[in-house]
C-alpha atoms as a PDB file:
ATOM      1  CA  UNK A   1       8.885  19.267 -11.117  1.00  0.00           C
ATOM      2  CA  UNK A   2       6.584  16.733  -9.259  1.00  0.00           C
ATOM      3  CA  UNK A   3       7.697  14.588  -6.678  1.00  0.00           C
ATOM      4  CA  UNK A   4       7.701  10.476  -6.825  1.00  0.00           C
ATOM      5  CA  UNK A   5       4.967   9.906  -3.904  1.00  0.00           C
ATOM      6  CA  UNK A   6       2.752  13.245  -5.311  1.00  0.00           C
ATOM      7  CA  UNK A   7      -0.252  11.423  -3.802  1.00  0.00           C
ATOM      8  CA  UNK A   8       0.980  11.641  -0.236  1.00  0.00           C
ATOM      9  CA  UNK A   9       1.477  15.444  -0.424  1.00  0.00           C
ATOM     10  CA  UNK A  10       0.074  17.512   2.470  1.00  0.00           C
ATOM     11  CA  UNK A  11      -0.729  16.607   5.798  1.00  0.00           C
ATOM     12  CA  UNK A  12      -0.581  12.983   7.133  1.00  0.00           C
ATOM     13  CA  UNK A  13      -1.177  12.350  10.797  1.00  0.00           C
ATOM     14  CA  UNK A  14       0.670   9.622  12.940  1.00  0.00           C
ATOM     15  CA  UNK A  15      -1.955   8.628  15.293  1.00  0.00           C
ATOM     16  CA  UNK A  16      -1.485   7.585  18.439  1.00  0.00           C
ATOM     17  CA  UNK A  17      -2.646   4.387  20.077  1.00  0.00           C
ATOM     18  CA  UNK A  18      -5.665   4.559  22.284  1.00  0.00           C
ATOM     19  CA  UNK A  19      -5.126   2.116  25.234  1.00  0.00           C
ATOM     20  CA  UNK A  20      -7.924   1.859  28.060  1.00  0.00           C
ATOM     21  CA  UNK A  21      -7.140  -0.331  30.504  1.00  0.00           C
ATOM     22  CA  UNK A  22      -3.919  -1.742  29.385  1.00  0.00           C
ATOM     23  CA  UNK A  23      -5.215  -3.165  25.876  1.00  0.00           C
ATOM     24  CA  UNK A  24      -5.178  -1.535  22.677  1.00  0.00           C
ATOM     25  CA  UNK A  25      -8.649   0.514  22.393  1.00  0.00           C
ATOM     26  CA  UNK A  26      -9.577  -0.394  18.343  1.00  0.00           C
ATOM     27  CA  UNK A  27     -13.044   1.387  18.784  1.00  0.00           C
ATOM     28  CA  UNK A  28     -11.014   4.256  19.727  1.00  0.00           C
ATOM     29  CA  UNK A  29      -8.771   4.037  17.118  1.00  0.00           C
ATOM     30  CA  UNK A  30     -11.077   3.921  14.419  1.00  0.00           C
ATOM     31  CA  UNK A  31     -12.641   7.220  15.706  1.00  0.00           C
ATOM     32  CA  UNK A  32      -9.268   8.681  15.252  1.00  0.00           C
ATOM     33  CA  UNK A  33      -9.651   7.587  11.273  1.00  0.00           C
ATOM     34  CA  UNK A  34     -12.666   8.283  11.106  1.00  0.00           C
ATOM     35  CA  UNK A  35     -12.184  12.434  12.722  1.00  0.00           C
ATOM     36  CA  UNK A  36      -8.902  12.208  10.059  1.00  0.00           C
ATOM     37  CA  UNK A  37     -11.130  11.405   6.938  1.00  0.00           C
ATOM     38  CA  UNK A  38     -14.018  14.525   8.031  1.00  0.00           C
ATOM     39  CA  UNK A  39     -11.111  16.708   8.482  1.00  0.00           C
ATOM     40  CA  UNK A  40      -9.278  16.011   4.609  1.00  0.00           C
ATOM     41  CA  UNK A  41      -6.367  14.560   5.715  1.00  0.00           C
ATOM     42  CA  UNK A  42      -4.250  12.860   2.801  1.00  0.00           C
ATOM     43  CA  UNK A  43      -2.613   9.925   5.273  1.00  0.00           C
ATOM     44  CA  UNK A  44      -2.431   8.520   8.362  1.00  0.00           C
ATOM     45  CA  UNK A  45       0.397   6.854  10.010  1.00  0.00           C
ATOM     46  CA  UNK A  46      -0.642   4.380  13.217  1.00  0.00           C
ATOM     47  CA  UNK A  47       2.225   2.235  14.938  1.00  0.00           C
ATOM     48  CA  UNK A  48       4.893   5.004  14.310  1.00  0.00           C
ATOM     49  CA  UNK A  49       7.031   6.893  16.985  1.00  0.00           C
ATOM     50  CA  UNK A  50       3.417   8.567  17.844  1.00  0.00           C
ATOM     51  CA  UNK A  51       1.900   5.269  17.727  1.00  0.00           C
ATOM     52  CA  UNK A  52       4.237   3.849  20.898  1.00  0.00           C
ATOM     53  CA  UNK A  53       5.356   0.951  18.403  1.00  0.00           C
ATOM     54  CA  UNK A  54       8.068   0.081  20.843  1.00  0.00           C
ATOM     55  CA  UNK A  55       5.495  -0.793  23.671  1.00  0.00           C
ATOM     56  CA  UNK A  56       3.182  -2.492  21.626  1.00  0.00           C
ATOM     57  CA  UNK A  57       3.543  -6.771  21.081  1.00  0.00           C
ATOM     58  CA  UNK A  58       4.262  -7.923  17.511  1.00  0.00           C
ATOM     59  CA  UNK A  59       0.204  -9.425  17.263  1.00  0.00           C
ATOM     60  CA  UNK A  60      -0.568  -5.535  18.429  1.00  0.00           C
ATOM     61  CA  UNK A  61       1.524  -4.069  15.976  1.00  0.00           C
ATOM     62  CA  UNK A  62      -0.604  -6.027  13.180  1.00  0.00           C
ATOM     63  CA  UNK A  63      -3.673  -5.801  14.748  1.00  0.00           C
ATOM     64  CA  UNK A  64      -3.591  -1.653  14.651  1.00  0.00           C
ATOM     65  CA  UNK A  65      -2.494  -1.882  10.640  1.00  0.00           C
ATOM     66  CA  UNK A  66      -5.078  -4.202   9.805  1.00  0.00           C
ATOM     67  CA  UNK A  67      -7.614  -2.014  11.916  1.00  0.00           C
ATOM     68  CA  UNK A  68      -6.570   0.813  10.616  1.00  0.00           C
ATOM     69  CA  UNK A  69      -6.781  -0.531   7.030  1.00  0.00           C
ATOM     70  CA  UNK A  70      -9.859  -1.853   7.466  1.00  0.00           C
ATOM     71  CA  UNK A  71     -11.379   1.909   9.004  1.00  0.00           C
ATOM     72  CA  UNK A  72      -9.961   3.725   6.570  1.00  0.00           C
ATOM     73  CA  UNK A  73     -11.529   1.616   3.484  1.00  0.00           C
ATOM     74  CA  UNK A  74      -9.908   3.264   1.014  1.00  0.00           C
ATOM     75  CA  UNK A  75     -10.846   6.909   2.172  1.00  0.00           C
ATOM     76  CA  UNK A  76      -7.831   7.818   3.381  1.00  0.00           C
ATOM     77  CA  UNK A  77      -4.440   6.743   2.645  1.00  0.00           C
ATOM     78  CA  UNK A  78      -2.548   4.566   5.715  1.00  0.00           C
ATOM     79  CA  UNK A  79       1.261   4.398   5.527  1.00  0.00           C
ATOM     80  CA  UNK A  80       2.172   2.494   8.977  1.00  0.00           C
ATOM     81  CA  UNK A  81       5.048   2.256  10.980  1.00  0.00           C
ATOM     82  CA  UNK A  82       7.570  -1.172   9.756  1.00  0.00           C
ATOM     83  CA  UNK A  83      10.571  -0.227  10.817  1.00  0.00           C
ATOM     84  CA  UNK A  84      13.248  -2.078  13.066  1.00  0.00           C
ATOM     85  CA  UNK A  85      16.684  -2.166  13.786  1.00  0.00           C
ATOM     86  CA  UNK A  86      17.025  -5.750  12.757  1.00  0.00           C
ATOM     87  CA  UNK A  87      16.566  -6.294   9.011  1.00  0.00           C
ATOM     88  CA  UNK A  88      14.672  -9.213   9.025  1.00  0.00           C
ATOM     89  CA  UNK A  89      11.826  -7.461  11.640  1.00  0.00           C
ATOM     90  CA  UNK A  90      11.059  -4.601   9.632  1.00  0.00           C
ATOM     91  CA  UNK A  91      10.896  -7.173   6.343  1.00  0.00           C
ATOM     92  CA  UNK A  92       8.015  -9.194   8.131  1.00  0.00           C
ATOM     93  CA  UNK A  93       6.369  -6.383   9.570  1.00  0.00           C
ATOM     94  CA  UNK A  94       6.641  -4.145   5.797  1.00  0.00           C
ATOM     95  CA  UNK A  95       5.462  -7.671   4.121  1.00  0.00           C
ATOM     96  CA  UNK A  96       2.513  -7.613   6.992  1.00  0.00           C
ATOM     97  CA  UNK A  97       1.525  -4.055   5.728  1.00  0.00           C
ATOM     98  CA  UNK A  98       1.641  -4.444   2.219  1.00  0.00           C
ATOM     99  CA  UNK A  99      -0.225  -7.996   2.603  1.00  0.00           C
ATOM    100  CA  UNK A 100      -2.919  -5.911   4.916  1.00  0.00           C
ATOM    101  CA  UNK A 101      -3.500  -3.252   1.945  1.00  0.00           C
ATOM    102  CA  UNK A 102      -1.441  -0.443   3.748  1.00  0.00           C
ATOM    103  CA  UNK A 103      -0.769   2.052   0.845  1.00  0.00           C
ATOM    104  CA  UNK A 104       2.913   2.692   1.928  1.00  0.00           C
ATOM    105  CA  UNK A 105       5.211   1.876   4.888  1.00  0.00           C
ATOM    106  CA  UNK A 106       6.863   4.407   7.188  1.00  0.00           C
ATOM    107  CA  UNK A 107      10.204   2.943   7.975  1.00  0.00           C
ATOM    108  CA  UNK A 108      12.199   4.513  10.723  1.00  0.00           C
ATOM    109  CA  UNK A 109      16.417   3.853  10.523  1.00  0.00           C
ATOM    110  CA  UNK A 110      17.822   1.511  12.146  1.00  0.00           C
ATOM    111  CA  UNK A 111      17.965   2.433  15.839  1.00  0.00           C
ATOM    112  CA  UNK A 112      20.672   1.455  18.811  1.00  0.00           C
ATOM    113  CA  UNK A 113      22.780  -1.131  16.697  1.00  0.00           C
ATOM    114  CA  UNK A 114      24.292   2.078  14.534  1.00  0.00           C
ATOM    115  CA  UNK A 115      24.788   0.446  11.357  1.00  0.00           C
ATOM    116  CA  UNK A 116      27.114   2.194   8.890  1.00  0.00           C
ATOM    117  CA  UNK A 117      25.773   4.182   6.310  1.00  0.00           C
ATOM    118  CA  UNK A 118      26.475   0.537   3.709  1.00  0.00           C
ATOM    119  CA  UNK A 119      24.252  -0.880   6.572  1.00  0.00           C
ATOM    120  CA  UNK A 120      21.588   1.423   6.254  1.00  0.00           C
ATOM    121  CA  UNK A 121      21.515   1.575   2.144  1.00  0.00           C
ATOM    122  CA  UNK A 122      21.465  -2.536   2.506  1.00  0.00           C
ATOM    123  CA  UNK A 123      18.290  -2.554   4.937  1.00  0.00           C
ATOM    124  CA  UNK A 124      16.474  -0.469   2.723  1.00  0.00           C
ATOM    125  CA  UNK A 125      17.237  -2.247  -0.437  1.00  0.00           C
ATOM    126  CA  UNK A 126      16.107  -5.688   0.986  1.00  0.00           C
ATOM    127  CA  UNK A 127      12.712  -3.959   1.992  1.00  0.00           C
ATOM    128  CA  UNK A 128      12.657  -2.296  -1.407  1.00  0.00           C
ATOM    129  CA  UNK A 129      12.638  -5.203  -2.934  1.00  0.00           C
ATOM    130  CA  UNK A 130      10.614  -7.264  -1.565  1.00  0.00           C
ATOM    131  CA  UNK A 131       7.530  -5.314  -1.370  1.00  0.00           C
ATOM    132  CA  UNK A 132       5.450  -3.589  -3.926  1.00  0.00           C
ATOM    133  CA  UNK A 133       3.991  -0.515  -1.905  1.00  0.00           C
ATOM    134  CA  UNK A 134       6.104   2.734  -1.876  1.00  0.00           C
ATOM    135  CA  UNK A 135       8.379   2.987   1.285  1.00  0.00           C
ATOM    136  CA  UNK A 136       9.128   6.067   3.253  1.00  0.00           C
ATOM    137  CA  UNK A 137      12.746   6.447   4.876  1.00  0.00           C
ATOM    138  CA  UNK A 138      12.548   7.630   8.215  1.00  0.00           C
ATOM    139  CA  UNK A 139      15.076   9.784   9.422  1.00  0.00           C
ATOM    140  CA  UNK A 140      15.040  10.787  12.592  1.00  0.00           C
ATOM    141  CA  UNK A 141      18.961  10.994  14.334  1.00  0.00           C
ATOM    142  CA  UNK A 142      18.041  12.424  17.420  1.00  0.00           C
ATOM    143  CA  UNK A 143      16.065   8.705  18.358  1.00  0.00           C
ATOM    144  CA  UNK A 144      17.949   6.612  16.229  1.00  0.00           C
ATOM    145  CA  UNK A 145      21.200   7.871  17.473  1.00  0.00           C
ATOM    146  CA  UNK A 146      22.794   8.244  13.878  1.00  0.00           C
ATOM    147  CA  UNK A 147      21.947  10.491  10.346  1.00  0.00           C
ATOM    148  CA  UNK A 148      21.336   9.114   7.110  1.00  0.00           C
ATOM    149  CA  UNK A 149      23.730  10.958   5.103  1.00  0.00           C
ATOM    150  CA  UNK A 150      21.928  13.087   2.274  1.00  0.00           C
ATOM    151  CA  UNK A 151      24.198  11.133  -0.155  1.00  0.00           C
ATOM    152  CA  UNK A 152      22.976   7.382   1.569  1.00  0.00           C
ATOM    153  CA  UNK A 153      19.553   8.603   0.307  1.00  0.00           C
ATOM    154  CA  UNK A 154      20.648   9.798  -3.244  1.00  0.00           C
ATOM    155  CA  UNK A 155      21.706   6.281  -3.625  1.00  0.00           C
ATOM    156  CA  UNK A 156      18.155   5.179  -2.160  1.00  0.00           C
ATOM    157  CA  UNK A 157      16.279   7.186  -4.493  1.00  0.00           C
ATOM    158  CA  UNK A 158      17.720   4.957  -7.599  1.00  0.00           C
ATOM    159  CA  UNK A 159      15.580   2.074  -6.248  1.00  0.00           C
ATOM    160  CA  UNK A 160      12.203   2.472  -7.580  1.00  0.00           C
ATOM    161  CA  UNK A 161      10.084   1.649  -4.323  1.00  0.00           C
ATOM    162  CA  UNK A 162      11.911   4.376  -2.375  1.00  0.00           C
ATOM    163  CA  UNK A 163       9.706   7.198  -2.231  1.00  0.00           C
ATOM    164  CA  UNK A 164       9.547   9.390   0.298  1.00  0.00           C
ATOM    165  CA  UNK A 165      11.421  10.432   3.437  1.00  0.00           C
ATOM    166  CA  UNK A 166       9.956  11.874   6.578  1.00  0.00           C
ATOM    167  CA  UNK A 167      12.640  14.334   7.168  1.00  0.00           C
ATOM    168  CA  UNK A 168      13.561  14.944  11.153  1.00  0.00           C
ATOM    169  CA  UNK A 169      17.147  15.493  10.939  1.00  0.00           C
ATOM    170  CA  UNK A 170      16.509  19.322  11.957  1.00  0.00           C
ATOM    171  CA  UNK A 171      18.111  20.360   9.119  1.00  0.00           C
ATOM    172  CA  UNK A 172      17.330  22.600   6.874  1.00  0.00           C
ATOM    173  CA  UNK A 173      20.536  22.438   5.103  1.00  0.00           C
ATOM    174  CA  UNK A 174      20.146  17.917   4.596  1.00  0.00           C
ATOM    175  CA  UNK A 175      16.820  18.757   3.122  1.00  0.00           C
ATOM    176  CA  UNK A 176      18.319  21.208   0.738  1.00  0.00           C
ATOM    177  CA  UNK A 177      20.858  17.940  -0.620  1.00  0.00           C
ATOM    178  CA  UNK A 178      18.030  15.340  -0.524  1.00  0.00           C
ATOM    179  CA  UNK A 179      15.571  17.948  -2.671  1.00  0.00           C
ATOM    180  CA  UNK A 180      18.176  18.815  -5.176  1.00  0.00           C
ATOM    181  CA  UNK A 181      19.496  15.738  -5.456  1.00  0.00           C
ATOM    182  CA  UNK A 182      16.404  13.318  -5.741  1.00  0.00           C
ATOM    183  CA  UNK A 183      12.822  13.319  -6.960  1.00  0.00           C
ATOM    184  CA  UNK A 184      12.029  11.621  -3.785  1.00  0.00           C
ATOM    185  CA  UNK A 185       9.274  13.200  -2.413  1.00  0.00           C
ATOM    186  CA  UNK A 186      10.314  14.790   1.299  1.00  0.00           C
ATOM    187  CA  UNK A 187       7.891  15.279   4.348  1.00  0.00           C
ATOM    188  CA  UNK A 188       8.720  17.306   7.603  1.00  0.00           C
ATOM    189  CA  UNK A 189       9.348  15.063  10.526  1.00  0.00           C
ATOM    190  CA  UNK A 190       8.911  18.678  12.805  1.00  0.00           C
ATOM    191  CA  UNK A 191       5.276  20.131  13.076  1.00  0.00           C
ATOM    192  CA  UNK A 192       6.948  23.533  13.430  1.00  0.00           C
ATOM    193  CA  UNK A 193       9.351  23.329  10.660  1.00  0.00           C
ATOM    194  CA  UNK A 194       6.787  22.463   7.899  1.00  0.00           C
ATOM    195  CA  UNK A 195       6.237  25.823   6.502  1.00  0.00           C
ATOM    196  CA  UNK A 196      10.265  26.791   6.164  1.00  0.00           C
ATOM    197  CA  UNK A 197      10.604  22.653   4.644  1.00  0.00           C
ATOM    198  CA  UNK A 198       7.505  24.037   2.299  1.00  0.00           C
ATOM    199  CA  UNK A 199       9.389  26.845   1.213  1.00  0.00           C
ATOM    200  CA  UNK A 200      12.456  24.603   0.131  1.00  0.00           C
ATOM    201  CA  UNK A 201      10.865  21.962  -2.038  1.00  0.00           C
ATOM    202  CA  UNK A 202       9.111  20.164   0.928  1.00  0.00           C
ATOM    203  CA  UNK A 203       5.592  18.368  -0.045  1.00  0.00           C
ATOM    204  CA  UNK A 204       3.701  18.088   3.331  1.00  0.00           C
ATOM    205  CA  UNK A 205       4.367  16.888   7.083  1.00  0.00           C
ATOM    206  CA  UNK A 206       4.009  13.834   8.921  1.00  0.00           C
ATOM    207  CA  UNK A 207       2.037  15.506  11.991  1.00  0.00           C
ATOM    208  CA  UNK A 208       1.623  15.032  15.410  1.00  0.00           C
ATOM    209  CA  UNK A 209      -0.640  17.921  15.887  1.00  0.00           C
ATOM    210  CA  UNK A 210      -2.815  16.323  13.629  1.00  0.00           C
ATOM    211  CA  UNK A 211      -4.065  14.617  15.979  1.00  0.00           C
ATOM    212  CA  UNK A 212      -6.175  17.245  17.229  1.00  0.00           C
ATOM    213  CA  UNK A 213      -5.950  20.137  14.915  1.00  0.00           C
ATOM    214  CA  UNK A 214      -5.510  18.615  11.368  1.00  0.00           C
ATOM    215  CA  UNK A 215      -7.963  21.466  10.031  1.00  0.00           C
ATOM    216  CA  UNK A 216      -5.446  24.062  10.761  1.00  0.00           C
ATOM    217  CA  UNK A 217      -2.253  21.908   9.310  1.00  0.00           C
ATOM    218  CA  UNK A 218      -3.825  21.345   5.970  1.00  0.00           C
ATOM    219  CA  UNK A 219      -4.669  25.191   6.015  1.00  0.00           C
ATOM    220  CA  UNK A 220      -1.447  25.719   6.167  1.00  0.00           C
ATOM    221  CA  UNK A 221      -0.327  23.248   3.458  1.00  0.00           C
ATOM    222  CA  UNK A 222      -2.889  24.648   1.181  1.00  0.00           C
ATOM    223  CA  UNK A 223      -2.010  28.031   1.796  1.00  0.00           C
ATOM    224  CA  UNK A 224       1.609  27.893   0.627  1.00  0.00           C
ATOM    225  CA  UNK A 225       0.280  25.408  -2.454  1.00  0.00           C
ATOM    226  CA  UNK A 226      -1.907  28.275  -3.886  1.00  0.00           C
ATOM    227  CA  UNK A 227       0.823  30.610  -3.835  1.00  0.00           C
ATOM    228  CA  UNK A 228      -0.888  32.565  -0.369  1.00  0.00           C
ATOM    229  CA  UNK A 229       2.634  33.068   1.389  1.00  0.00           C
ATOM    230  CA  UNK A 230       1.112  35.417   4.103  1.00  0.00           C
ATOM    231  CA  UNK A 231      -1.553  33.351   4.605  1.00  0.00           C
ATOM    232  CA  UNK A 232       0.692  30.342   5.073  1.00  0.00           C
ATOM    233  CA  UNK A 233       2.977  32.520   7.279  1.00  0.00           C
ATOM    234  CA  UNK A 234      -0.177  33.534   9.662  1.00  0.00           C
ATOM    235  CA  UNK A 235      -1.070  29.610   9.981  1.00  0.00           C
ATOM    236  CA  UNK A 236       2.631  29.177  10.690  1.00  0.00           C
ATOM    237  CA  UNK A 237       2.579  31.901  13.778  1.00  0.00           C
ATOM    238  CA  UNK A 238      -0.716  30.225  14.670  1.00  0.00           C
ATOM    239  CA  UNK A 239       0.296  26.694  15.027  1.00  0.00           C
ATOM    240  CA  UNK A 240       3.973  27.299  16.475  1.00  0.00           C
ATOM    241  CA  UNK A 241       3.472  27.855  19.770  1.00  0.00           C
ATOM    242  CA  UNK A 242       1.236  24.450  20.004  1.00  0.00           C
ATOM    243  CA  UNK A 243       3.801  22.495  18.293  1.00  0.00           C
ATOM    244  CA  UNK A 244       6.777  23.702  20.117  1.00  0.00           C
ATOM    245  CA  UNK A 245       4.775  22.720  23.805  1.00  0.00           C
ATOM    246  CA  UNK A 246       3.771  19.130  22.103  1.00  0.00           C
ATOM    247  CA  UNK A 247       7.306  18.714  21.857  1.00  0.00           C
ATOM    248  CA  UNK A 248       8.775  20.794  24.239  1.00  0.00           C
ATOM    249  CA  UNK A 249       6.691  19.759  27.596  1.00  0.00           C
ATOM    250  CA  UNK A 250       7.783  15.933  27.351  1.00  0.00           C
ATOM    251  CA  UNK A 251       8.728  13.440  25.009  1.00  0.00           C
ATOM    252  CA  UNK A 252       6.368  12.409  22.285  1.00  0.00           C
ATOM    253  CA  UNK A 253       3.835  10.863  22.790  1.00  0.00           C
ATOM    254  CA  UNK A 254       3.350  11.853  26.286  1.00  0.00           C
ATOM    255  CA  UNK A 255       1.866  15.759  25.317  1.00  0.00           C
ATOM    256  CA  UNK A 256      -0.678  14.598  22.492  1.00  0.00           C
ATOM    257  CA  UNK A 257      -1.832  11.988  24.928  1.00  0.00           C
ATOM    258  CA  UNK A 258      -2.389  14.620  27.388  1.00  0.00           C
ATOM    259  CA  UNK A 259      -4.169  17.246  25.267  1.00  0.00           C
ATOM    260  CA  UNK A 260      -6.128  14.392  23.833  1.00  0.00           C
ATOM    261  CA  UNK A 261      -7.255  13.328  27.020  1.00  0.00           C
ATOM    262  CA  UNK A 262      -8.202  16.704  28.315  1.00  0.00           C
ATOM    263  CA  UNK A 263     -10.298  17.463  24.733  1.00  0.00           C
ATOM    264  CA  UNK A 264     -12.157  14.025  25.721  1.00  0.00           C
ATOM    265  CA  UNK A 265     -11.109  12.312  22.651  1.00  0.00           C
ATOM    266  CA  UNK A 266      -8.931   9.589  24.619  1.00  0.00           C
ATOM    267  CA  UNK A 267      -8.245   8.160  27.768  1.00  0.00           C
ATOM    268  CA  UNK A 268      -4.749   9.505  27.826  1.00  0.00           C
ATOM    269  CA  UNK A 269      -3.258   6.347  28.983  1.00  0.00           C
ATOM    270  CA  UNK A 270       0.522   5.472  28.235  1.00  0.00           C
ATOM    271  CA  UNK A 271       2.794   2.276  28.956  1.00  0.00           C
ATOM    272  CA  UNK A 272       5.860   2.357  30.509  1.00  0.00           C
ATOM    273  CA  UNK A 273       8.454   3.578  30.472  1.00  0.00           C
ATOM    274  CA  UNK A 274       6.445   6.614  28.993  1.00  0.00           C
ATOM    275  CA  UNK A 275       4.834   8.347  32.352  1.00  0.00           C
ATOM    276  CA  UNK A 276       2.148  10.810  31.916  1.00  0.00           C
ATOM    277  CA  UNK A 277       2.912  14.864  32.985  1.00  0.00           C
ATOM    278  CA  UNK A 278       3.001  16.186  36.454  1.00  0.00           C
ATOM    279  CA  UNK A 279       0.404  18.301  37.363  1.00  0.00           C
ATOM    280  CA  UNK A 280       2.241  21.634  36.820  1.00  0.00           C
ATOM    281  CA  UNK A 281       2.726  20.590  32.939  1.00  0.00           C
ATOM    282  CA  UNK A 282      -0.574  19.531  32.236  1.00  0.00           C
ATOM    283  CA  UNK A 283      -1.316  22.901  33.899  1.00  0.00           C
ATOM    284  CA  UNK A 284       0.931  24.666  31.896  1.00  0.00           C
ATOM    285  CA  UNK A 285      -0.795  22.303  28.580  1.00  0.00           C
ATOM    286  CA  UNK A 286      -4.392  24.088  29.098  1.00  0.00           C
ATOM    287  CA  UNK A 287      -3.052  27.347  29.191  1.00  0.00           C
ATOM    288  CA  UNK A 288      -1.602  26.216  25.726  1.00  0.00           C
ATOM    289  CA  UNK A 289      -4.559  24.734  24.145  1.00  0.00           C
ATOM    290  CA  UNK A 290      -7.089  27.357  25.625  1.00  0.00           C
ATOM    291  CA  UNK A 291      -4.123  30.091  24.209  1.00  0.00           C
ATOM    292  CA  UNK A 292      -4.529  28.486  20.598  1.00  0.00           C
ATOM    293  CA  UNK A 293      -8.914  28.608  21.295  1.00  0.00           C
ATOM    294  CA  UNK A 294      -9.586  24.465  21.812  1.00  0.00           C
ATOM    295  CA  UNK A 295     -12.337  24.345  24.712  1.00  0.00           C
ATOM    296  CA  UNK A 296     -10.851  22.485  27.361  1.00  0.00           C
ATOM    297  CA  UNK A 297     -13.881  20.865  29.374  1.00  0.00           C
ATOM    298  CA  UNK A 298     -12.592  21.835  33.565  1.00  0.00           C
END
């Protein structure tokens, strides 16, 4: 049975930011679309958790949609970051998207306030329906400090806009409930759970090792489509142990920033409170990406 969002099937990418010197780097950034479009990618996601949307200044946050928008010129699907945990932010910012010619907005849950699980159907809704662009929910507990219940999202799915979720629950088991309950179509939030999410009813991954390997990720993806299970499988073995040190070495976005930097593609830079790795992880980073075969430059 196809999914709602079929289009947005394999791999997407949330990019990161490029910053050099403090500002927003928009030459940069429309490398990073333009590597993403050679390499096949289906979608890319700037301003997301990736995308350090909590550091960057409402005028930033629209400037990198309408850049990216503008790279991607229709080559490439863009589904940016809107979300908020007030209501009325995410509205403006999913409004900004849609306005901009983003082709669907990546909505995270409501973080810090909690809301309940009325709270979070309600914030969708009013987003739903006020926009014409397909909307992605978000769900990511471990940030966001609370789960949208499998059966929150059934009740999403009825609204027509609603079609997607990036799934980052950890879960194998919520994924199950939202596949067999919805035609929504479901993304992994986890690089290194995309094959088993795959194997469930899963249509692709929101990456962050996308960034610099999104060759390998659609490999993947492609491998499981055409029915190639050991193929898939030896991808799978492949990529782990890069996406388990992207996560595992610091919080995101501080390792792609790092391996970025050290490939040359970006200056690596951060904003606080995000602080870049000690020397003995960034160590411990080029044994990784050597380990996988990148060429680090010494």
């Amino acid at each position: 049975m196809p999914t709602r969002a079929e289009q947005f099937s394999g791999l997407s990418v949330a990019l990161i930011t490029p910053f050099r010197d403090g500002q927003v780097d928009l030459h940069a950034l429309k490398e990073q679309v333009e590597f993403q479009i050679e390499a096949g990618t289906t979608c890319v996601c700037p301003v997301g958790t990736t995308g350090e949307s909590p550091t960057l200044s409402h005028a930033e946050h629209e400037r990198v949609i309408a850049a990216v928008v503008q790279a991607a010129a229709g080559r490439i699907k863009v589904m940016p970051g809107t979300g908020s945990n007030s209501t009325a932010e995410a509205l403006r910012l999913t409004k900004w998207a849609a306005k901009s010619g983003a082709d669907a907005a990546l909505v995270v849950a409501p973080y810090y306030n909690k809301p309940t699980q009325e709270g979070f159907y309600q914030h969708y809704k009013a987003l739903a329906e006020a926009v014409d662009i397909p909307i992605c929910v978000y769900n990511i507990p471990g940030r966001t400090g609370k789960n949208i219940e499998p059966e929150t999202i059934a009740r999403l799915a009825e609204l027509p806009n609603i079609a997607m979720v990036k799934e980052a629950s950890g879960s194998m088991d919520q994924a199950s409930q939202i596949i067999a309950m919805t035609d929504l179509t479901v993304l992994s939030g986890d690089d290194s759970l995309t094959l088993p999410l795959l194997a469930i009813g899963g249509r692709g991954v929101i990456s962050v090792v996308g960034n610099i390997v999104p060759r390998d990720m659609i490999a993947l993806c492609r491998a499981f489509e055409s029915g190639d299970i050991a193929e898939a499988q030896r991808w799978h073995k492949k990529l782990f142990p890069l996406c388990r040190d992207m996560l595992g070495l610091a919080t995101n976005p501080i390792p792609i920033k790092a391996a970025m930097a050290l490939l040359g593609r970006d200056t690596g830079e951060l904003r606080l409170p995000l602080t870049p790795l000690s020397s003995e992880q960034e160590a411990r980073l080029r044994k990784t990406l050597a380990g996988y075969g990148l060429s680090v430059p010494t």
